[in-house]
Protein backbone atom coordinates (compact mmCIF):
# COMPACT_ATOMS: atom_id res chain seq x y z
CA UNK A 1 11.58 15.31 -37.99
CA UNK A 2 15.12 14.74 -36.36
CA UNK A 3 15.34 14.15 -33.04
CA UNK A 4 17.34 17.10 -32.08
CA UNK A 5 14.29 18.80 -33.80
CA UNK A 6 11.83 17.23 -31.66
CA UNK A 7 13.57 18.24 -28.46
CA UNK A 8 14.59 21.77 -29.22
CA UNK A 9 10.23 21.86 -29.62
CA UNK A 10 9.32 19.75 -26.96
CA UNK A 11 11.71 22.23 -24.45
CA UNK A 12 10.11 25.46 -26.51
CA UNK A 13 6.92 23.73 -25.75
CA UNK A 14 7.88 23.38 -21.72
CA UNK A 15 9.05 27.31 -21.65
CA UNK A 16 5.54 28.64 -23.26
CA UNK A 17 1.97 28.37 -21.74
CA UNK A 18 -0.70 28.20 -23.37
CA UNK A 19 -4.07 29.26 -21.87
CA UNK A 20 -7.69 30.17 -23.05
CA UNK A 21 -8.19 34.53 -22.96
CA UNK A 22 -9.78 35.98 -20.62
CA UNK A 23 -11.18 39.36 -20.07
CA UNK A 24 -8.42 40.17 -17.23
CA UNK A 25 -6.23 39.68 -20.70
CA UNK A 26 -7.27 42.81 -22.51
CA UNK A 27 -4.92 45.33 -22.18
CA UNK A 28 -1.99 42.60 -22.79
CA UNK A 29 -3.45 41.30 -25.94
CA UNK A 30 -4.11 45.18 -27.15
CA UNK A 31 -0.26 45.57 -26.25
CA UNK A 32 0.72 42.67 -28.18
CA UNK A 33 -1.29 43.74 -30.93
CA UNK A 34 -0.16 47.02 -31.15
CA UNK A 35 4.51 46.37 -30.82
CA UNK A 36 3.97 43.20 -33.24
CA UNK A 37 1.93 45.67 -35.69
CA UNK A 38 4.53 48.57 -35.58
CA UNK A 39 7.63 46.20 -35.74
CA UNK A 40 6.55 44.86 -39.15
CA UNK A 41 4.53 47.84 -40.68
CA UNK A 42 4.91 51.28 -42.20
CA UNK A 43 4.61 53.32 -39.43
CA UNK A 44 0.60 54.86 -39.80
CA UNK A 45 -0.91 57.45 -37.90
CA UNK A 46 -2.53 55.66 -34.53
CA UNK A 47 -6.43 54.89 -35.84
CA UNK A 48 -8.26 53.93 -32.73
CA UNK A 49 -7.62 55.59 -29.17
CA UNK A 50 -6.76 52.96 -26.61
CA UNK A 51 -10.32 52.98 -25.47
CA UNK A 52 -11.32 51.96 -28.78
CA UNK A 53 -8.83 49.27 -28.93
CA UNK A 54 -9.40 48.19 -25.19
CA UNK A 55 -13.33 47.62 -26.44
CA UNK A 56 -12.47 45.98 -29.48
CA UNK A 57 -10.67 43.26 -28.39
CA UNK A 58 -12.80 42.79 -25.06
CA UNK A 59 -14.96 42.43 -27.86
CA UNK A 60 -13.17 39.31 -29.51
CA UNK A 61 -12.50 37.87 -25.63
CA UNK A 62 -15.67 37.87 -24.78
CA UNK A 63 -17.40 36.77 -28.34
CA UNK A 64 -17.59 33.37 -30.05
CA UNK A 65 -14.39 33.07 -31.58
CA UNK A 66 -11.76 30.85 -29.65
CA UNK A 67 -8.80 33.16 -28.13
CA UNK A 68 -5.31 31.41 -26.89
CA UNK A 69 -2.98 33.28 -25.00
CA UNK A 70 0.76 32.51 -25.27
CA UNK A 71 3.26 33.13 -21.93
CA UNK A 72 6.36 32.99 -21.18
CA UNK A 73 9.11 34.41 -18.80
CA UNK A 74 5.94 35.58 -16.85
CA UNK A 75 4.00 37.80 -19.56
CA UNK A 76 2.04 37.76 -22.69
CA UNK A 77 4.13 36.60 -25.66
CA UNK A 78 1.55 36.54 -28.07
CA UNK A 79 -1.99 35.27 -28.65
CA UNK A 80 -4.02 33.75 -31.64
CA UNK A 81 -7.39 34.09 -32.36
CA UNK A 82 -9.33 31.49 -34.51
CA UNK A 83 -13.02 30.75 -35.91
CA UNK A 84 -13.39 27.34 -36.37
CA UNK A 85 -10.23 26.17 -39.27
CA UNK A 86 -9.64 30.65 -39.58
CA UNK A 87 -6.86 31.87 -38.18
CA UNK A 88 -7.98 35.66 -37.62
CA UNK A 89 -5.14 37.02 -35.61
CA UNK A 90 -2.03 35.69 -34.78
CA UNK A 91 0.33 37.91 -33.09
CA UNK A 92 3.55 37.64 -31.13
CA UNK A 93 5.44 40.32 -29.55
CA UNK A 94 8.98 41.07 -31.15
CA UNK A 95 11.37 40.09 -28.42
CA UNK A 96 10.10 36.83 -28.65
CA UNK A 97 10.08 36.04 -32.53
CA UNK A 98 11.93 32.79 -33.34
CA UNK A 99 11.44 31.59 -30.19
CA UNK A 100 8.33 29.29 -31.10
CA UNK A 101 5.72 31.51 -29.65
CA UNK A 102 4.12 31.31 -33.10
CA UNK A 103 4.65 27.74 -33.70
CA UNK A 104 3.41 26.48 -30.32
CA UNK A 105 0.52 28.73 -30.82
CA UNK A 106 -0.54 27.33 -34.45
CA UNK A 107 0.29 23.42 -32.93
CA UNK A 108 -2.80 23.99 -30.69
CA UNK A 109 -4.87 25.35 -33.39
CA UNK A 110 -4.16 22.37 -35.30
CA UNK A 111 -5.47 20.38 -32.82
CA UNK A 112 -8.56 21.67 -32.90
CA UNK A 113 -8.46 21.75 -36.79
CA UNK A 114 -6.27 20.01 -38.70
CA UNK A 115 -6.39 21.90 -41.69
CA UNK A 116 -6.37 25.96 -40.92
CA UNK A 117 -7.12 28.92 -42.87
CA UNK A 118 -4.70 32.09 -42.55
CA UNK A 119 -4.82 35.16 -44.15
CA UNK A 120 -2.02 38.26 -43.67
CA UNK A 121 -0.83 41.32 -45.27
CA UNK A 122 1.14 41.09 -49.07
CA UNK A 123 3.86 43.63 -47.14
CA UNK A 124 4.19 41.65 -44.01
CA UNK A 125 6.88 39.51 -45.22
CA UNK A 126 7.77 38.25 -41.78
CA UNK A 127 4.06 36.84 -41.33
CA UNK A 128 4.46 35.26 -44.97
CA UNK A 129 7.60 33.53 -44.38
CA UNK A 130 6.03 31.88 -41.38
């Protein structure tokens, strides 16, 4: 990696935290969830009311898989969600594609596992070509 690289992470690195999830995170990660979905998808019909998707993803908070939370410029950029070496959500909220959300967010999975599992849609091209 060139140098130039390595500091244009390391100061992407310095602008995001990175924090476990918490259930005080809920409605953030559901809004996350939800604009990163709609900027990449067909639109669909909404299939859970916001109750349903509040409990859901309390759900995955509170449960055995491993939740990291992404900010930056003081709110929730994005958040991943792993299962030992699977990656089972990784989501980052449109205004702050490109910006190394993602990246910073997959470096700490790593981490933990240095060879990760992650599965997305055929028609989510964006998620592919990450």
């Amino acid at each position: 990696m060139s140098g130039r690289r390595v500091e244009s992470q390391r100061l992407i690195e310095e602008e995001t935290t990175l924090r476990p999830a918490t259930v005080a995170d809920v409605p953030a990660l559901v809004r996350v969830h939800r604009f990163a979905l709609e900027a990449v998808m067909p639109p669909l019909p909404p299939s859970h009311a916001t109750e349903e998707d509040l409990a859901w993803m309390a759900g995955i908070v509170s449960g055995e898989m491993a939740v990291s939370v992404a900010d930056r410029d003081g709110e929730t950029a994005g958040f991943l969600v792993r299962k030992g070496a699977l990656v089972t959500s990784l989501y980052v909220l449109p205004q702050f594609w490109s910006l190394g959300v993602g990246t910073c967010l997959m470096n700490q999975a790593k981490a933990h596992s240095p060879r990760l599992e992650l599965w997305t849609l055929l028609q989510n091209h964006r998620a592919r070509a990450f």
